[in-house]
Protein backbone atom coordinates (compact mmCIF):
# COMPACT_ATOMS: atom_id res chain seq x y z
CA UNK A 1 0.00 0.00 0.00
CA UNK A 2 1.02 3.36 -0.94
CA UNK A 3 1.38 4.56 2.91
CA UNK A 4 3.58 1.72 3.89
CA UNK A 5 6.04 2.09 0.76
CA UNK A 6 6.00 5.57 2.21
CA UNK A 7 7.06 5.23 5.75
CA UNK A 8 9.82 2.26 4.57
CA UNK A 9 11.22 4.78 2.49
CA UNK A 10 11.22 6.98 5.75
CA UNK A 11 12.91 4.62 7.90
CA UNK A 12 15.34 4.14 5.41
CA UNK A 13 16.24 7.57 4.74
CA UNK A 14 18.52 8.00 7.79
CA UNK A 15 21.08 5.12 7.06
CA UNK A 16 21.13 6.37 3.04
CA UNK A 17 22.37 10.28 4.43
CA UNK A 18 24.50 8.79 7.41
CA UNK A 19 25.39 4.90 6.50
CA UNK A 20 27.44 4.43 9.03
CA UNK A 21 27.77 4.82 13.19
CA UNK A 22 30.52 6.62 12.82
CA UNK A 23 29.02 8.95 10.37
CA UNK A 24 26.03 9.49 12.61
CA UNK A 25 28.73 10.09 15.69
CA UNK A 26 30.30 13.01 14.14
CA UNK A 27 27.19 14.53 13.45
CA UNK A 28 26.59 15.13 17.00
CA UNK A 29 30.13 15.77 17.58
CA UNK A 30 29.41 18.88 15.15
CA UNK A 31 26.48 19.73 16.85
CA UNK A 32 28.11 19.72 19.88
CA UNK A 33 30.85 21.64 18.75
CA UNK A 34 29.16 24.55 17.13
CA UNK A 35 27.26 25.10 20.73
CA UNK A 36 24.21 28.06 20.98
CA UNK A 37 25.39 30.88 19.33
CA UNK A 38 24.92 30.28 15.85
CA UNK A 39 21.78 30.64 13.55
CA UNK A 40 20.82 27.28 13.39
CA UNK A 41 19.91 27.06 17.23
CA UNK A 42 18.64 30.41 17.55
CA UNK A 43 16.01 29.37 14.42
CA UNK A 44 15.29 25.72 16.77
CA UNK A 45 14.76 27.91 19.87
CA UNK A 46 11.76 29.63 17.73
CA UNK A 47 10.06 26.44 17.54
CA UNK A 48 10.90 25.23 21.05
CA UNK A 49 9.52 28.40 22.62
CA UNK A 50 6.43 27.57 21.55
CA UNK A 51 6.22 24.80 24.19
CA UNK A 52 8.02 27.05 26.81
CA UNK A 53 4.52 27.82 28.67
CA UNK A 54 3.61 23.61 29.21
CA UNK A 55 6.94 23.41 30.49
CA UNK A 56 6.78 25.04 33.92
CA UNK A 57 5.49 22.30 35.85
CA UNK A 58 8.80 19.24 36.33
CA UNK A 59 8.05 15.86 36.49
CA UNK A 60 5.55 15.78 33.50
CA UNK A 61 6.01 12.68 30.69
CA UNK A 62 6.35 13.87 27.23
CA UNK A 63 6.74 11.88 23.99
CA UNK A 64 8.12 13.16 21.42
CA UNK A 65 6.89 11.69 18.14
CA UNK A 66 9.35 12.19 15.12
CA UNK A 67 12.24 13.29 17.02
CA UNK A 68 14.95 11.54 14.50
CA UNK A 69 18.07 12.84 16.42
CA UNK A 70 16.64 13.25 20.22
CA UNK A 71 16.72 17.18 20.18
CA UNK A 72 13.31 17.70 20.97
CA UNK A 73 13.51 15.46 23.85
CA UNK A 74 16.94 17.10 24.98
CA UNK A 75 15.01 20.24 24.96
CA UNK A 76 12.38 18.74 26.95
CA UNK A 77 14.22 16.80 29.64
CA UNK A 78 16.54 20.16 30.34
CA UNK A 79 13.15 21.83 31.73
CA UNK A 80 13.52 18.76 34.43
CA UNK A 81 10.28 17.01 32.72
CA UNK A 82 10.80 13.16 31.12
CA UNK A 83 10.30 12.21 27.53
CA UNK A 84 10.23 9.61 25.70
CA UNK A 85 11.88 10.44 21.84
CA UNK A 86 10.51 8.55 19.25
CA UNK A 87 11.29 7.94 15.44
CA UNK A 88 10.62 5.17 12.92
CA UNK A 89 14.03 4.46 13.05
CA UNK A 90 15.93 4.59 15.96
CA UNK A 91 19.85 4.38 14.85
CA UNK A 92 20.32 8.15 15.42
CA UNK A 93 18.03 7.85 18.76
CA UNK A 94 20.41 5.26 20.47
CA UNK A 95 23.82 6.78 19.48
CA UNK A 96 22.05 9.83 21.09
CA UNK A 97 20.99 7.65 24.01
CA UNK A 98 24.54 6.45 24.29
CA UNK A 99 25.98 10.31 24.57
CA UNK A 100 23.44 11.21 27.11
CA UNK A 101 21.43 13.71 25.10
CA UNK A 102 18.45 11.75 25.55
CA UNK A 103 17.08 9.43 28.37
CA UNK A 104 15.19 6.74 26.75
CA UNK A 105 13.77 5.94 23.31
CA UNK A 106 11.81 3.76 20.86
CA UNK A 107 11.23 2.82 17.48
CA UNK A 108 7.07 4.46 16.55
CA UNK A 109 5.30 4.63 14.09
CA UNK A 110 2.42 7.41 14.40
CA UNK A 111 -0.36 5.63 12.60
CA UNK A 112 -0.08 2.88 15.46
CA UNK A 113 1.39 4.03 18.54
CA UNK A 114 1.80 1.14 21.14
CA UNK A 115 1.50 3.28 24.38
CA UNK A 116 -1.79 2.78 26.06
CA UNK A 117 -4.62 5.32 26.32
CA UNK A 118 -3.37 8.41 28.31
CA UNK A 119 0.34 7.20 28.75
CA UNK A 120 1.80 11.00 28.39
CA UNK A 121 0.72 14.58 30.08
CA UNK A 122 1.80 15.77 26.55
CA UNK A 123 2.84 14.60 22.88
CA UNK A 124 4.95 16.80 20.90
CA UNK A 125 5.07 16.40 17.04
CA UNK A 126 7.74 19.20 15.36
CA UNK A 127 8.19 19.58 12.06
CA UNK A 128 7.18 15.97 11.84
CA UNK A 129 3.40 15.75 10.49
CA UNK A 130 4.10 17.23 7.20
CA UNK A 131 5.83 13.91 6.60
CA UNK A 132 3.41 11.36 7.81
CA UNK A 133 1.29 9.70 4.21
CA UNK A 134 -1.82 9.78 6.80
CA UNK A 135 -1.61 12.47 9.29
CA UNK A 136 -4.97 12.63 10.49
CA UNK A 137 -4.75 8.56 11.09
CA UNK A 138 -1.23 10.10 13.34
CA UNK A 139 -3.19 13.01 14.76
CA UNK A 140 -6.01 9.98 16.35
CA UNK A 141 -2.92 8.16 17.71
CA UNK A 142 -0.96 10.78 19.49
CA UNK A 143 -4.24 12.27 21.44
CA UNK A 144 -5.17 8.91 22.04
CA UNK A 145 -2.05 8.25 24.10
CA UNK A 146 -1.96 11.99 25.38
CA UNK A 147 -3.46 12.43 28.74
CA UNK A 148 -3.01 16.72 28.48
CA UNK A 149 -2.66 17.57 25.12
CA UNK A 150 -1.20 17.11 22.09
CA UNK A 151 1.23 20.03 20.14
CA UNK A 152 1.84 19.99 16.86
CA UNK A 153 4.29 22.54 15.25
CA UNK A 154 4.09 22.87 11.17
CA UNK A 155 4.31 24.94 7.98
CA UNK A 156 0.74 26.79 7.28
CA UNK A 157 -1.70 26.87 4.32
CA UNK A 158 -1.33 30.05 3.49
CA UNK A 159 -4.54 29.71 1.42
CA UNK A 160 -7.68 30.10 3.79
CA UNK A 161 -5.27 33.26 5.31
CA UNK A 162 -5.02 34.66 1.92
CA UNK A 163 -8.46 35.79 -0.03
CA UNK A 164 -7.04 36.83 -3.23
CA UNK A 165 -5.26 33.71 -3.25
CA UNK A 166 -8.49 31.51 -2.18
CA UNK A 167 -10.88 33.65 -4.93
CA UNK A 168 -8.37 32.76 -7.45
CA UNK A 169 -8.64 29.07 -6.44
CA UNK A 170 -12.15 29.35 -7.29
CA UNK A 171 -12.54 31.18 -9.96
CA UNK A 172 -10.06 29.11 -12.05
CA UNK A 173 -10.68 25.87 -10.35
CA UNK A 174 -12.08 24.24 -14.05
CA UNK A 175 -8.51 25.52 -15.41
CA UNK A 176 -6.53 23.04 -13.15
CA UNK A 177 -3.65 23.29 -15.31
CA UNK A 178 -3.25 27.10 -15.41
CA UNK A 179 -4.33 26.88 -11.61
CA UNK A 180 -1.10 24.37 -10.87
CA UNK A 181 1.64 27.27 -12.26
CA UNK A 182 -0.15 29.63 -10.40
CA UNK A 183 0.31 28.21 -7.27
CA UNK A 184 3.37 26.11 -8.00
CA UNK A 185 3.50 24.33 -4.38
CA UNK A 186 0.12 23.39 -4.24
CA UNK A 187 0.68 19.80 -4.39
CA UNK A 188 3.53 19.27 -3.20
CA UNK A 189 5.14 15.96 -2.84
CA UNK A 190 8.92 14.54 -0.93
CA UNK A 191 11.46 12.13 -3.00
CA UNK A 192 10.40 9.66 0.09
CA UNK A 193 6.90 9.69 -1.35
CA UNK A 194 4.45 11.33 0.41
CA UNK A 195 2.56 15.03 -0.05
CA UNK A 196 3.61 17.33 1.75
CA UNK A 197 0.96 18.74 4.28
CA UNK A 198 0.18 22.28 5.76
CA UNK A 199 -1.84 22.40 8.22
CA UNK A 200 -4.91 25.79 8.87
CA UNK A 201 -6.42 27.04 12.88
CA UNK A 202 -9.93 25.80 11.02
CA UNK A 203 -8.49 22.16 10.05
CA UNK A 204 -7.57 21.67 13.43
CA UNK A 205 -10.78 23.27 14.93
CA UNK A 206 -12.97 21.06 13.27
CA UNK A 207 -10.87 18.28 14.77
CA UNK A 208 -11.55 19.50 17.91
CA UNK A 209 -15.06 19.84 17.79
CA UNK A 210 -15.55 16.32 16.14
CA UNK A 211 -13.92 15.20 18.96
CA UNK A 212 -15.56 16.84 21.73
CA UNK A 213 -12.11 18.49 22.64
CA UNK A 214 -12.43 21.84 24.98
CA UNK A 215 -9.65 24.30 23.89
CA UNK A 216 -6.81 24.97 21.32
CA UNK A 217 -4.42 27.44 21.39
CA UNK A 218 -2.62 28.70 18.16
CA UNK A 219 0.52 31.09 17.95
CA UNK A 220 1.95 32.29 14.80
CA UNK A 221 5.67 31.91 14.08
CA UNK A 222 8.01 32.80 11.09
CA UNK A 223 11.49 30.96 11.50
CA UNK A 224 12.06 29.08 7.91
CA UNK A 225 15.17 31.63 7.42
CA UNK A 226 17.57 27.49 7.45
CA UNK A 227 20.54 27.50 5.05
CA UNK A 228 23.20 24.77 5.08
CA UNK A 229 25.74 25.59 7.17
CA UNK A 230 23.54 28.11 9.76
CA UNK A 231 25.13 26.32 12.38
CA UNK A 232 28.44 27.70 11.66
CA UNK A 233 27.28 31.47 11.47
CA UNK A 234 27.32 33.29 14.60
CA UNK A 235 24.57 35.26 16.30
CA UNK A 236 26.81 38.02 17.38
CA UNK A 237 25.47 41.29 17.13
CA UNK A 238 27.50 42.10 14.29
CA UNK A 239 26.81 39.40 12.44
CA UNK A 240 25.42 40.34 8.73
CA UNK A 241 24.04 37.53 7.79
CA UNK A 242 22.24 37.44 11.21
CA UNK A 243 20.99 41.35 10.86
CA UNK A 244 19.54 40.27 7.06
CA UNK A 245 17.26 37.43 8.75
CA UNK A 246 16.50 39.09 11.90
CA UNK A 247 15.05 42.04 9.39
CA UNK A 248 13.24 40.04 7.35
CA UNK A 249 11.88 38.10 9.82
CA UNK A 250 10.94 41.32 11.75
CA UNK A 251 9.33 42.68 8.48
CA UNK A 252 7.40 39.05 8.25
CA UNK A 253 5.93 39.71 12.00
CA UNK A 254 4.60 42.81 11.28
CA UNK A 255 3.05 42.01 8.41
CA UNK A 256 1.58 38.94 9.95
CA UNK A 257 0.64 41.20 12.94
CA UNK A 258 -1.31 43.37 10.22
CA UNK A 259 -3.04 40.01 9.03
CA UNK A 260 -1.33 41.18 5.50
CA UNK A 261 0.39 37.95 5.19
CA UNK A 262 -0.09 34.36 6.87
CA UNK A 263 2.85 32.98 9.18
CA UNK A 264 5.15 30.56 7.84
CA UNK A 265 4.59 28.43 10.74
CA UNK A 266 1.58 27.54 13.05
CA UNK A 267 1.98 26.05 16.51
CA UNK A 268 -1.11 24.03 17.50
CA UNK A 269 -1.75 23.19 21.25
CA UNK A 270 -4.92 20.68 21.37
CA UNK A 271 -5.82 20.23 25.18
CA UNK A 272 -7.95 17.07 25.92
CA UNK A 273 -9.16 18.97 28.65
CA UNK A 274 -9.29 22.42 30.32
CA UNK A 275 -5.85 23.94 31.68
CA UNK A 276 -5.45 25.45 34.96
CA UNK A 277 -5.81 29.40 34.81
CA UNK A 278 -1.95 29.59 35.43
CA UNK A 279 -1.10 27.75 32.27
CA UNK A 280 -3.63 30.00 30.41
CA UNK A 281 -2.21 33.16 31.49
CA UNK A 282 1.80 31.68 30.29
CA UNK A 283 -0.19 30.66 26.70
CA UNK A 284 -1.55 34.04 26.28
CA UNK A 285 1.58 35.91 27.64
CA UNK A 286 3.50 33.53 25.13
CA UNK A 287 2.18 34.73 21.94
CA UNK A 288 -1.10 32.35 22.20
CA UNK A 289 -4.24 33.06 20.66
CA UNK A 290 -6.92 30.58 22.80
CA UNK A 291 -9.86 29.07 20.71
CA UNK A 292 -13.12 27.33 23.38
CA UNK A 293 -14.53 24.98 21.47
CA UNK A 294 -18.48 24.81 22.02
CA UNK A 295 -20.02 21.75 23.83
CA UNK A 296 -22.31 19.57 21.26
CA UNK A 297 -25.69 20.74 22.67
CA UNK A 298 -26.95 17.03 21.13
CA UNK A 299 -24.41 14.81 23.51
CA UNK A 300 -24.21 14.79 27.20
């Protein structure tokens, strides 16, 4: 089935990039090496700020789900919570386990999680769900297992965000060939085999009304500013390359602030039930627009 060929392809692509252990070694040696103060981390600590506010309380069990080299978990467990990093493939996961960056891992698959109901306060899915051939059929899994919520951090479709764009759509929807150069990326699709999926606020609030799901919580992000070899360029102040991203990242906010423009990215916090008030004041201080879902008047 076209799903499976997907996710072999997936689990293979690790061991085509890095064949070997030593290969895979020296890649956290370099990451290691190059430390905080370089692009590449200060563009991860956009996406890992997002989670900052679900982070406060210690102790809480988090699984990570698509964490191919542990750094979402390493994140994680340095707030003094536990995690549980996941992956389809594991070889990067246990060399990481090996060098301490991570605590504990196992080899997932998202369509068929084998934690029980409620195993985890919280999942966390980054950059990850854009990848999956059936996301929705991952999206079931992780808030099965999640006991809190479920977070999932991914590119946006700028298209419901963007009228022009959307009337467009319509209005040449019969000319799907003229439609397709258009909008160039709007079927997008990865050498591994699978489409590439954005993800919209209403998507994900229709999900949580179908569901019977109290609250979500949305903030808007813009960090896709990676280039090979980030990691080596330094944040300094005087950095140019660092001034030319911070700017147009700054020019990106505003006009996302403006609702000119959609945000790159969209972090998505699905709670399974309410959060204390103290948790909703750090997700509204944290950037977090808060969505309360109606009760279905026709269920108890």
């Amino acid at each position: 089935m076209h799903h499976t060929e997907s996710y072999n392809r997936h689990d293979e692509w690790y061991n085509t990039h890095f064949p070997s252990e030593s290969a895979k070694t020296v890649f956290y040696e370099r990451a290691m090496a190059t430390g905080k103060d370089n692009i590449a981390y200060w563009l991860q600590k956009l996406f890992f700020n997002c989670i900052d506010p679900l982070l406060t309380k210690k102790k809480q069990s988090w699984l990570t789900i698509g964490d191919g080299y542990g750094f979402d978990a390493q994140y994680i467990l340095s707030s003094g919570n536990i995690v549980l990093a996941t992956d389809l493939n594991t070889d990067f996961l246990n060399i990481a386990l090996k060098r301490g960056i991570i605590d504990a891992c196992a080899a997932e698959n998202a369509e068929k999680l084998t934690q029980e109901y409620n195993s985890f306060d919280f999942v966390l899915c980054k950059e990850s769900y854009h990848h999956f051939p059936r996301p929705y059929a991952a999206m079931y899994e992780m808030i099965r297992v999640a006991k809190h919520g479920v977070i999932v951090i991914e590119p946006q479709d700028p298209v419901i965000k963007m009228p022009l764009l959307l009337m467009l759509s319509n209005l040449l929807n019969r000319n799907a060939h003229f439609l397709n150069k258009l909008w160039n990326n709007r079927f997008s699709f990865e050498p591994v085999g699978n489409f590439v999926y954005k993800v919209s606020e209403r998507e994900f609030e229709k999900l949580a009304a179908g569901l019977g799901l109290p609250l979500i919580g949305f903030k808007k992000i813009n960090p896709n500013y990676w280039f090979k070899g980030a990691d080596l360029v330094s944040t300094e102040r005087y950095s140019k390359k660092f001034f030319f991203i911070r700017l147009k990242k700054f020019i990106l906010d505003v006009l996302v602030r403006i609702k000119t423009m959609p945000s790159q990215v969209l972090a998505t916090v699905i709670f399974k039930q309410l959060p204390d008030e103290c948790t909703i004041t750090l997700l509204k201080e944290n950037g977090y627009h808060l969505v309360y879902i109606p009760q279905n008047p026709y269920l108890d």
